[in-house]
C-alpha atoms as a PDB file:
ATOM      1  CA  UNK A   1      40.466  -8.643  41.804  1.00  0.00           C
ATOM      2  CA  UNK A   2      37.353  -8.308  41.460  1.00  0.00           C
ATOM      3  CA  UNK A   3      34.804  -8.845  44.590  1.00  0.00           C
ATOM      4  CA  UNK A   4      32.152  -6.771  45.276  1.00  0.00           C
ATOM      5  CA  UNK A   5      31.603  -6.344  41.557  1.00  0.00           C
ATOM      6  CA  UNK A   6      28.616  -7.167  39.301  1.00  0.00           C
ATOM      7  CA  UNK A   7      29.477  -8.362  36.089  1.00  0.00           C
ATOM      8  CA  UNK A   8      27.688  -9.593  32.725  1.00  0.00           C
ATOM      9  CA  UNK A   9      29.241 -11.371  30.154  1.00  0.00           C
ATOM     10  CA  UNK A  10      26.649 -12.539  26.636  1.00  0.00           C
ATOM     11  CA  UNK A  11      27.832 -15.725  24.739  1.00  0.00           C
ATOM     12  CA  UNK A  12      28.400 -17.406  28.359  1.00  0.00           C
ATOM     13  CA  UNK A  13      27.661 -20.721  27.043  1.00  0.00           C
ATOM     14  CA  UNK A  14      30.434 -21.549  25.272  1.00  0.00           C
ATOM     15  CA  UNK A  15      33.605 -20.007  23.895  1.00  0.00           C
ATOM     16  CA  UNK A  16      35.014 -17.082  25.124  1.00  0.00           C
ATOM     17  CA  UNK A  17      31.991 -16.074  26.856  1.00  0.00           C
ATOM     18  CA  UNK A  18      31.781 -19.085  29.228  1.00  0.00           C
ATOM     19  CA  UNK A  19      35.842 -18.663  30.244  1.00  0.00           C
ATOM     20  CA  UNK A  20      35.695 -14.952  30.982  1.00  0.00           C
ATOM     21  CA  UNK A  21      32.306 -16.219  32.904  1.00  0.00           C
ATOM     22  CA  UNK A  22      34.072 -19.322  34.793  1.00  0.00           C
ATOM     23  CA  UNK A  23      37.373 -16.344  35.641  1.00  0.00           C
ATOM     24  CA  UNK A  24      35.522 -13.516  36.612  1.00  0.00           C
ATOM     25  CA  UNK A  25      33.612 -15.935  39.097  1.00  0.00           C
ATOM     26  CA  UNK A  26      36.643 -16.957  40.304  1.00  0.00           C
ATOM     27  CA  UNK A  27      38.045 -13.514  41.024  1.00  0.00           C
ATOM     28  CA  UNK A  28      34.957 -12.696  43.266  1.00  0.00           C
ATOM     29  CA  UNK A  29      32.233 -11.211  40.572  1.00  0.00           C
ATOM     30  CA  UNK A  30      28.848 -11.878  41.042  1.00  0.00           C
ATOM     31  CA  UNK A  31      28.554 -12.839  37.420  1.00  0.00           C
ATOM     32  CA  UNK A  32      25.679 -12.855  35.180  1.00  0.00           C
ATOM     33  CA  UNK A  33      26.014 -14.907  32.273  1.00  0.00           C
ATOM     34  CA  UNK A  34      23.842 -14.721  29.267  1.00  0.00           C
ATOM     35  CA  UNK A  35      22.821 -17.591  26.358  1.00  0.00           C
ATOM     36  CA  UNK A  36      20.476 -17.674  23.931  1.00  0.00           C
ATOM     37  CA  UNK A  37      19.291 -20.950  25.187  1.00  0.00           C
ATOM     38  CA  UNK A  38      19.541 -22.371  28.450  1.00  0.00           C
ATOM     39  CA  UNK A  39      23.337 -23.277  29.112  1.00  0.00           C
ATOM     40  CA  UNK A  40      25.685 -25.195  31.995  1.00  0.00           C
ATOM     41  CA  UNK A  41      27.852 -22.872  33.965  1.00  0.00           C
ATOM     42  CA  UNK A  42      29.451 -21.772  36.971  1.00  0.00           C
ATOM     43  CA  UNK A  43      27.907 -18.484  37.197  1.00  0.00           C
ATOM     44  CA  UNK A  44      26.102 -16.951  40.233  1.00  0.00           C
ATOM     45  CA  UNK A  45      23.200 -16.406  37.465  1.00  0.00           C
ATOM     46  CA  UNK A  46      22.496 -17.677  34.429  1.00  0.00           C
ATOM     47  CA  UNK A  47      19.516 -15.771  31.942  1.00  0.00           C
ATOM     48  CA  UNK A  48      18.708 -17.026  28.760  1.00  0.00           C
ATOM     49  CA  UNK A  49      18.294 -13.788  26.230  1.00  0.00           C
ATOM     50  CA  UNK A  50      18.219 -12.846  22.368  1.00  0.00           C
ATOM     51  CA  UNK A  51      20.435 -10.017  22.307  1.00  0.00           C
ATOM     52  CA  UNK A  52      19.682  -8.942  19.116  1.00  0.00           C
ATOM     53  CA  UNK A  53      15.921  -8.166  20.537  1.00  0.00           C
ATOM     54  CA  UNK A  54      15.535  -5.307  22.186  1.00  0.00           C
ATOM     55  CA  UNK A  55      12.659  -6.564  24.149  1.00  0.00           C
ATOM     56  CA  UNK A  56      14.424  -9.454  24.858  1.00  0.00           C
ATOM     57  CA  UNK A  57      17.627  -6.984  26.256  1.00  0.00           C
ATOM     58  CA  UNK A  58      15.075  -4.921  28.383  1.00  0.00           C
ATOM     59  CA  UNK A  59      13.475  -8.133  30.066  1.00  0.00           C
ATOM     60  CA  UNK A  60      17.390  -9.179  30.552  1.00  0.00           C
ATOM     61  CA  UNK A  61      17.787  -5.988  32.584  1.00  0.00           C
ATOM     62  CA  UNK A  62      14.551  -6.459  34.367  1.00  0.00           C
ATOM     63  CA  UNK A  63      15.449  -9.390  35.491  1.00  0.00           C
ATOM     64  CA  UNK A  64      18.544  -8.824  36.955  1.00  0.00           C
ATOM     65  CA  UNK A  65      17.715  -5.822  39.137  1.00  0.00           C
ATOM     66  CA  UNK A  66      15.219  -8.078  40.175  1.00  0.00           C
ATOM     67  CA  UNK A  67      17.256 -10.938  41.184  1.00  0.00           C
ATOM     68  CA  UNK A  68      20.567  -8.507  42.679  1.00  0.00           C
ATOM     69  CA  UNK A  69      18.902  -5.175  43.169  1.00  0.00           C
ATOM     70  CA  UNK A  70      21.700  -3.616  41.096  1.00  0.00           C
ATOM     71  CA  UNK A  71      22.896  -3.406  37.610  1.00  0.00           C
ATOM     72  CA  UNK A  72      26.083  -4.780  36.632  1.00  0.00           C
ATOM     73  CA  UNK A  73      29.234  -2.159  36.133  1.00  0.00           C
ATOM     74  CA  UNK A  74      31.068  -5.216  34.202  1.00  0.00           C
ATOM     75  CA  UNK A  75      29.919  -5.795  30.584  1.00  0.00           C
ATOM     76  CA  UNK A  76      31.801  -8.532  28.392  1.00  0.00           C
ATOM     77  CA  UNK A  77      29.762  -8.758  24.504  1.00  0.00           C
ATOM     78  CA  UNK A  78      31.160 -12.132  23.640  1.00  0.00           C
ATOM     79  CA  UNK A  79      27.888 -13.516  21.978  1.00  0.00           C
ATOM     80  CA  UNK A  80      28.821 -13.610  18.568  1.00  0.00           C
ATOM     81  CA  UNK A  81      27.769 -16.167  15.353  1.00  0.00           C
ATOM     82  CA  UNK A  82      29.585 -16.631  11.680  1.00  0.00           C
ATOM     83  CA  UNK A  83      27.310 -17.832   8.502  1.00  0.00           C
ATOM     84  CA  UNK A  84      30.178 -18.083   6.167  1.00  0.00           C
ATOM     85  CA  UNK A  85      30.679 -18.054   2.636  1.00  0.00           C
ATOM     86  CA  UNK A  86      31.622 -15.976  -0.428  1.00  0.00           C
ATOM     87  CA  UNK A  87      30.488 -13.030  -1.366  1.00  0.00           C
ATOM     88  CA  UNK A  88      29.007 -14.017  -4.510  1.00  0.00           C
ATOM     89  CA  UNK A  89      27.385 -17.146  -2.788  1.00  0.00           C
ATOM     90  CA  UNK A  90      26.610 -15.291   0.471  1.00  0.00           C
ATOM     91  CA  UNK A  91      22.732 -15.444   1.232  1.00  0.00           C
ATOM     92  CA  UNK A  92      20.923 -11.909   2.335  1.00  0.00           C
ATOM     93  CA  UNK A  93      19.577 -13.703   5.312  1.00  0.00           C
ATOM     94  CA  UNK A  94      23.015 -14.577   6.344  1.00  0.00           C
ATOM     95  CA  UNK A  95      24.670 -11.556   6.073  1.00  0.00           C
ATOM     96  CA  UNK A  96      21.510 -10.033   8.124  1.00  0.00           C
ATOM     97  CA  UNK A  97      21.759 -12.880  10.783  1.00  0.00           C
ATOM     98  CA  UNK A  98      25.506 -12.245  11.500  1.00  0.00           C
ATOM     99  CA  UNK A  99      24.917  -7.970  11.286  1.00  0.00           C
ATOM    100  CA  UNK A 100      22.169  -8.453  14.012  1.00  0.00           C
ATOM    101  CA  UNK A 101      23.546 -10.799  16.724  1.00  0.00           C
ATOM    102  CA  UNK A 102      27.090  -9.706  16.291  1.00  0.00           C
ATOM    103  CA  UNK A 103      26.855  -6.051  16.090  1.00  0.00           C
ATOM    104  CA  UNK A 104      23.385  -4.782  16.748  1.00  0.00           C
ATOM    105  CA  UNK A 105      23.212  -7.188  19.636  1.00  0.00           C
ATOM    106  CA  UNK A 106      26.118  -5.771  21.017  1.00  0.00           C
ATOM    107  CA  UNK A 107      24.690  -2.321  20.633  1.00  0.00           C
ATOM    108  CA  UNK A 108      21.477  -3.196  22.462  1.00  0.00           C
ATOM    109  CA  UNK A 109      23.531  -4.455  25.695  1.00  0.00           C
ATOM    110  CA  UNK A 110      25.428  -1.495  25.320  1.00  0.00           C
ATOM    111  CA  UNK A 111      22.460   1.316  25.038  1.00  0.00           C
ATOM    112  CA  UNK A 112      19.798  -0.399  27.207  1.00  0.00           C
ATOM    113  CA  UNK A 113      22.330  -1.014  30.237  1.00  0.00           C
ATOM    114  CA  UNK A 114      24.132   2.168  30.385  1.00  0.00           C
ATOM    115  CA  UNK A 115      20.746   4.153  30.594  1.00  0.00           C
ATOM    116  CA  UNK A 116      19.766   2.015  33.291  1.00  0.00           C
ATOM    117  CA  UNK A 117      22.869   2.191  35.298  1.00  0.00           C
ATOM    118  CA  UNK A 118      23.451   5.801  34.742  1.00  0.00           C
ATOM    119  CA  UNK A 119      19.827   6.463  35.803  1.00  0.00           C
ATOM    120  CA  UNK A 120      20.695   5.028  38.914  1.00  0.00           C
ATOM    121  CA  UNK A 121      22.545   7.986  39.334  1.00  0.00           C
ATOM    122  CA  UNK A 122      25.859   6.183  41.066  1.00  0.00           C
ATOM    123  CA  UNK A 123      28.445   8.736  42.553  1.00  0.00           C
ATOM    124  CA  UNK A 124      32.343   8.004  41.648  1.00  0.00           C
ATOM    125  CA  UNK A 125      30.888   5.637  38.824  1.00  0.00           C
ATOM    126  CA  UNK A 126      34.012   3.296  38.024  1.00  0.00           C
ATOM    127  CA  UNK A 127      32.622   1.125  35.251  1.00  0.00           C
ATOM    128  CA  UNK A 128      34.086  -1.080  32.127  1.00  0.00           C
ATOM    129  CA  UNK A 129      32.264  -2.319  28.105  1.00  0.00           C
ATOM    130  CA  UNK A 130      34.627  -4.808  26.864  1.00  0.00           C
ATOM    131  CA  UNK A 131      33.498  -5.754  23.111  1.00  0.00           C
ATOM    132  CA  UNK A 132      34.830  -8.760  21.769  1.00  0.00           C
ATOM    133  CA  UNK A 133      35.544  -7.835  18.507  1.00  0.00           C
ATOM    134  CA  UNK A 134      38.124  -9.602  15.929  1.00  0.00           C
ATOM    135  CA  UNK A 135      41.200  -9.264  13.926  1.00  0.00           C
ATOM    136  CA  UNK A 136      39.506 -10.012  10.733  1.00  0.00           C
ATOM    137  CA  UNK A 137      37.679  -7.187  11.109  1.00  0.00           C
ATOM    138  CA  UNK A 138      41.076  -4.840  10.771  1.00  0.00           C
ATOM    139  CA  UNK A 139      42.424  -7.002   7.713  1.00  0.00           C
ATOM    140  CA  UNK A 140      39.534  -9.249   6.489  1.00  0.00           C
ATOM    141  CA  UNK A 141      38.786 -12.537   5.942  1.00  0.00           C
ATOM    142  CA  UNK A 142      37.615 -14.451   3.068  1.00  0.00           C
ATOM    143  CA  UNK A 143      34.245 -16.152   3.126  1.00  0.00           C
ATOM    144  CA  UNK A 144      33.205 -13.596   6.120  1.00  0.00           C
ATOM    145  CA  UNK A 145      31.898 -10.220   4.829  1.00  0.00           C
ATOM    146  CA  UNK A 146      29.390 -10.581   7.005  1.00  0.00           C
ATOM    147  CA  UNK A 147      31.736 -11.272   9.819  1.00  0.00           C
ATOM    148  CA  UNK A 148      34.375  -9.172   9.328  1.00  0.00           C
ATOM    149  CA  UNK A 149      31.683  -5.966   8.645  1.00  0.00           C
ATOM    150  CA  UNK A 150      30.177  -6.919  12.155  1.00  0.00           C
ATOM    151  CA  UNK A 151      33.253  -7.025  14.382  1.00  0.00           C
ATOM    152  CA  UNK A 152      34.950  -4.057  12.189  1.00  0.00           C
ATOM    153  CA  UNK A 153      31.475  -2.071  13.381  1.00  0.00           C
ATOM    154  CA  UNK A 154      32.054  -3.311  16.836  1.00  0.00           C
ATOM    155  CA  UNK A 155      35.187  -1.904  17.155  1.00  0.00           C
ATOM    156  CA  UNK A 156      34.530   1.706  15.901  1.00  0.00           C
ATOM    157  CA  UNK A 157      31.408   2.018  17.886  1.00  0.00           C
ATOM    158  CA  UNK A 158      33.563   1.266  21.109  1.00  0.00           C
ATOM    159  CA  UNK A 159      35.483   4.405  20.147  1.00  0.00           C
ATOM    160  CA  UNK A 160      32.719   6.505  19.398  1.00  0.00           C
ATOM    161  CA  UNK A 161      31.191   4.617  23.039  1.00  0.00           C
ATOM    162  CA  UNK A 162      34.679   5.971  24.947  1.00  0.00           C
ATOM    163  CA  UNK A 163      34.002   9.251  23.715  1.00  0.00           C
ATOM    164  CA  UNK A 164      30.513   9.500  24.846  1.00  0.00           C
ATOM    165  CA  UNK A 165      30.715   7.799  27.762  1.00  0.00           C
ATOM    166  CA  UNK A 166      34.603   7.983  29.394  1.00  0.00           C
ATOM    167  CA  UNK A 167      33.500  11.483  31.391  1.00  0.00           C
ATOM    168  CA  UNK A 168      30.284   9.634  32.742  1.00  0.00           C
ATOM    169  CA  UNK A 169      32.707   6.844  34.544  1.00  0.00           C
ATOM    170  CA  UNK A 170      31.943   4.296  31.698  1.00  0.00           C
ATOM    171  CA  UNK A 171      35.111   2.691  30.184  1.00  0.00           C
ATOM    172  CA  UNK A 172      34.543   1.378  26.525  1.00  0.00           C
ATOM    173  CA  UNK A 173      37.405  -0.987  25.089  1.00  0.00           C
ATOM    174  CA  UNK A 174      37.394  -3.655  22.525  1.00  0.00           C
ATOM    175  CA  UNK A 175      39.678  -6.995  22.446  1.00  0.00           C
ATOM    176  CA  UNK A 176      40.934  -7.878  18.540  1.00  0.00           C
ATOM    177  CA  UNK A 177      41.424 -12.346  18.870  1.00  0.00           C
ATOM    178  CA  UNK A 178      43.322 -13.347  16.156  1.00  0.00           C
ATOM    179  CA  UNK A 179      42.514 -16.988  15.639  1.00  0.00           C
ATOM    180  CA  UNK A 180      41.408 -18.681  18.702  1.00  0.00           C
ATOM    181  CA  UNK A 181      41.118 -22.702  19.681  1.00  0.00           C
ATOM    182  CA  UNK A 182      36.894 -22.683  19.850  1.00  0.00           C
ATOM    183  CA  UNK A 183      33.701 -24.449  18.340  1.00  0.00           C
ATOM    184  CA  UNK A 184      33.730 -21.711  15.994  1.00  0.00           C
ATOM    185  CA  UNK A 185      37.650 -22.612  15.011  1.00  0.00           C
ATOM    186  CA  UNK A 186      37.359 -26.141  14.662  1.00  0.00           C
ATOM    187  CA  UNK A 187      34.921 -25.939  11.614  1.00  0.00           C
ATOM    188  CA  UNK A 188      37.987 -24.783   9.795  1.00  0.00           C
ATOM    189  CA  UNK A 189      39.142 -27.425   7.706  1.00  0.00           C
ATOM    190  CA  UNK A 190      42.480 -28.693   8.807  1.00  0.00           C
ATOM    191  CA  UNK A 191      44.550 -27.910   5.387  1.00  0.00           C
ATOM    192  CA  UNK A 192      43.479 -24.067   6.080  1.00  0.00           C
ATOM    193  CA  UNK A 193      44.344 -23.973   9.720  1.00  0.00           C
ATOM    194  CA  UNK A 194      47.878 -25.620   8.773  1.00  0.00           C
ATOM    195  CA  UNK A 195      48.197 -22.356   6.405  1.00  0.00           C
ATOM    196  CA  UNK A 196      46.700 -19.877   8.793  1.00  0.00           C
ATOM    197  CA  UNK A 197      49.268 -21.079  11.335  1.00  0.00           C
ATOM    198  CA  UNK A 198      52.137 -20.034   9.004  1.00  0.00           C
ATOM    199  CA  UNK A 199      51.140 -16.327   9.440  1.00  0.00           C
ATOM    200  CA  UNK A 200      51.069 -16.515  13.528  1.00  0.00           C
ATOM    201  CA  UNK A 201      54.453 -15.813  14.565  1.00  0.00           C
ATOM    202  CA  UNK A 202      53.993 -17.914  17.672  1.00  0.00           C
ATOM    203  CA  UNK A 203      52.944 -20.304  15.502  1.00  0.00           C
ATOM    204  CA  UNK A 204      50.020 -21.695  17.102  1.00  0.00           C
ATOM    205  CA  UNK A 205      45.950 -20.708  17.721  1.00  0.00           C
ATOM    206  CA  UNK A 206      45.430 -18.880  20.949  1.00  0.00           C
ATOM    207  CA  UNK A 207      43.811 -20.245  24.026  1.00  0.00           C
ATOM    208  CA  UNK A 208      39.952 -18.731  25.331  1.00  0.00           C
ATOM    209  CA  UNK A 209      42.059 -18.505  28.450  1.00  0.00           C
ATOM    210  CA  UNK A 210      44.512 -15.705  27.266  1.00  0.00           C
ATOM    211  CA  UNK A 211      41.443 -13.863  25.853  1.00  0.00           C
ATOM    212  CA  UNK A 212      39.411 -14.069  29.407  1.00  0.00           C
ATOM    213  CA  UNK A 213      42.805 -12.813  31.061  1.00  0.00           C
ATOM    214  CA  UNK A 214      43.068  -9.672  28.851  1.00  0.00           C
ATOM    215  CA  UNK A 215      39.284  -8.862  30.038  1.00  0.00           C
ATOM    216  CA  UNK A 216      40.471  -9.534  33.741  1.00  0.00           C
ATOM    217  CA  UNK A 217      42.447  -6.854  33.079  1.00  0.00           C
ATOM    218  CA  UNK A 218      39.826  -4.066  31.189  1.00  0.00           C
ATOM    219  CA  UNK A 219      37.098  -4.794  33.812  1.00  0.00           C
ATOM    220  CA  UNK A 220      40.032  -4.319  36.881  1.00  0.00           C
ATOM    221  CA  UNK A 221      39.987  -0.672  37.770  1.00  0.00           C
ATOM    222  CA  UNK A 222      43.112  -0.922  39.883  1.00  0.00           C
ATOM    223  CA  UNK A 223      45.156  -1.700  36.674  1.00  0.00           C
ATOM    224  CA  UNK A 224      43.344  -0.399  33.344  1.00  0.00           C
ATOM    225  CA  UNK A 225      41.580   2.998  34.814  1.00  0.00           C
ATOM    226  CA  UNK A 226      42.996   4.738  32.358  1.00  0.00           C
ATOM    227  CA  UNK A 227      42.388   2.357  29.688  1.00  0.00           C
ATOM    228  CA  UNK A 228      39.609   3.555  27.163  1.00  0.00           C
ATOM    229  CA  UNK A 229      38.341   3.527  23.699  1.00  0.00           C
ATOM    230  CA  UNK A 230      41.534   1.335  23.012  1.00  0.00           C
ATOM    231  CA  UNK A 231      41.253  -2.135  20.721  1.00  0.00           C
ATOM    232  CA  UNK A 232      43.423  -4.368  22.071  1.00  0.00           C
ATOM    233  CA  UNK A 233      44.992  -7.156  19.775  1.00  0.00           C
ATOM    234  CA  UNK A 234      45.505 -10.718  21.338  1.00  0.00           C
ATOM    235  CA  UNK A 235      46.738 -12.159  17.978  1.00  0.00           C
ATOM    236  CA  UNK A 236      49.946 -14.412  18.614  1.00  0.00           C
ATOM    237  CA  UNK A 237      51.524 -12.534  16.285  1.00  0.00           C
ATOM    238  CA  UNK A 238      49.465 -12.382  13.376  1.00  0.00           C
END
């Protein structure tokens, strides 16, 4: 679905990141996944990269066109990080940790490669964002203002990104998880999952699989060219 495609995917090293990575590999991409530290993967290229630094994003894009000669026209934001707690117990520096990697990181990646792949000046452009944002930040969470701010920013800036972008050949679409079996999940104390599970109507956490699937099918042009500025929910029910 899709060879002859260039694709980069943030968070690669685990999570989501690394099975939209391992899928879009298999489907012929020439994917470039991105870590903040060095990582194991099946990807054609693996960079190591701070997304919330813009320096850090503009050496990222340096070094790609230098390795392929071409910027990618497939971007997954799956890097993400939680620092939870209460609001009345949440610390500044958390709340600024989780605002910068989650959101302005995603903005960077955004911004920095759609100038450079516009500039290249590419007739019949045919190009797909895919933000992984989250459920909790439509209805909240408890213990994650932090969180739930970030991915509820995510998610209106990839509407206000369709708008700017959709006539340029840019597609800009987000992907709402509802709870999801990853590292991230399984610090969730048991008793809590047990009651989170009673509000799934499937009645179980979702695979990283059925989230990589749904961005098989934003960053396929055959089936979702028409697809934009939409936030898709992959939720089980919630």
């Amino acid at each position: 679905m899709l060879s002859n495609t260039i694709s980069l995917v943030t968070g690669a090293g685990n999570g989501i990141g690394k099975r939209v990575a391992q899928l879009f590999a298999s489907e012929g991409s020439r994917v470039c996944g991105v870590d903040v530290k060095k990582f194991d993967s099946s990807c054609e290229h693996s960079f190591v990269s701070d997304v919330s630094q813009r320096q850090s994003v503009v050496k990222l894009a340096d070094e790609i066109f230098s390795n392929i000669q071409a910027y990618p026209t497939i971007i997954v934001n799956a890097a993400g990080i939680t620092r939870d707690a209460l609001l009345l117990k949440m610390r500044e520096e958390d709340f600024d940790d989780v605002i910068r990697v989650n959101l302005k990181g995603t903005f960077l990646i955004n911004q920095i490669f759609s100038q450079r792949l516009l500039a290249e000046k590419p007739k019949d452009l045919q190009a797909s964002i895919i933000n992984i944002a989250s459920i909790v930040g439509k209805y909240g969470n408890a213990g994650q203002c932090n969180y739930t701010a970030s991915k509820a920013g995510v998610e209106a800036m990839t509407k206000s990104m369709a708008k700017e972008l959709g006539r340029l050949g840019i597609r800009s679409n987000s992907i709402l998880p509802g709870f999801i079996q990853t590292a991230m999940t399984d610090k969730i104390p048991d008793k809590i999952k047990e009651k989170l599970l009673t509000m799934v109507a499937m009645g179980r956490m979702g695979t990283v699989d059925e989230i990589a699937q749904v961005c098989l099918f934003l960053a396929t042009h055959k089936m979702s060219s028409y697809v934009n500025g939409a936030s898709i929910e992959v939720t089980g029910g919630l």
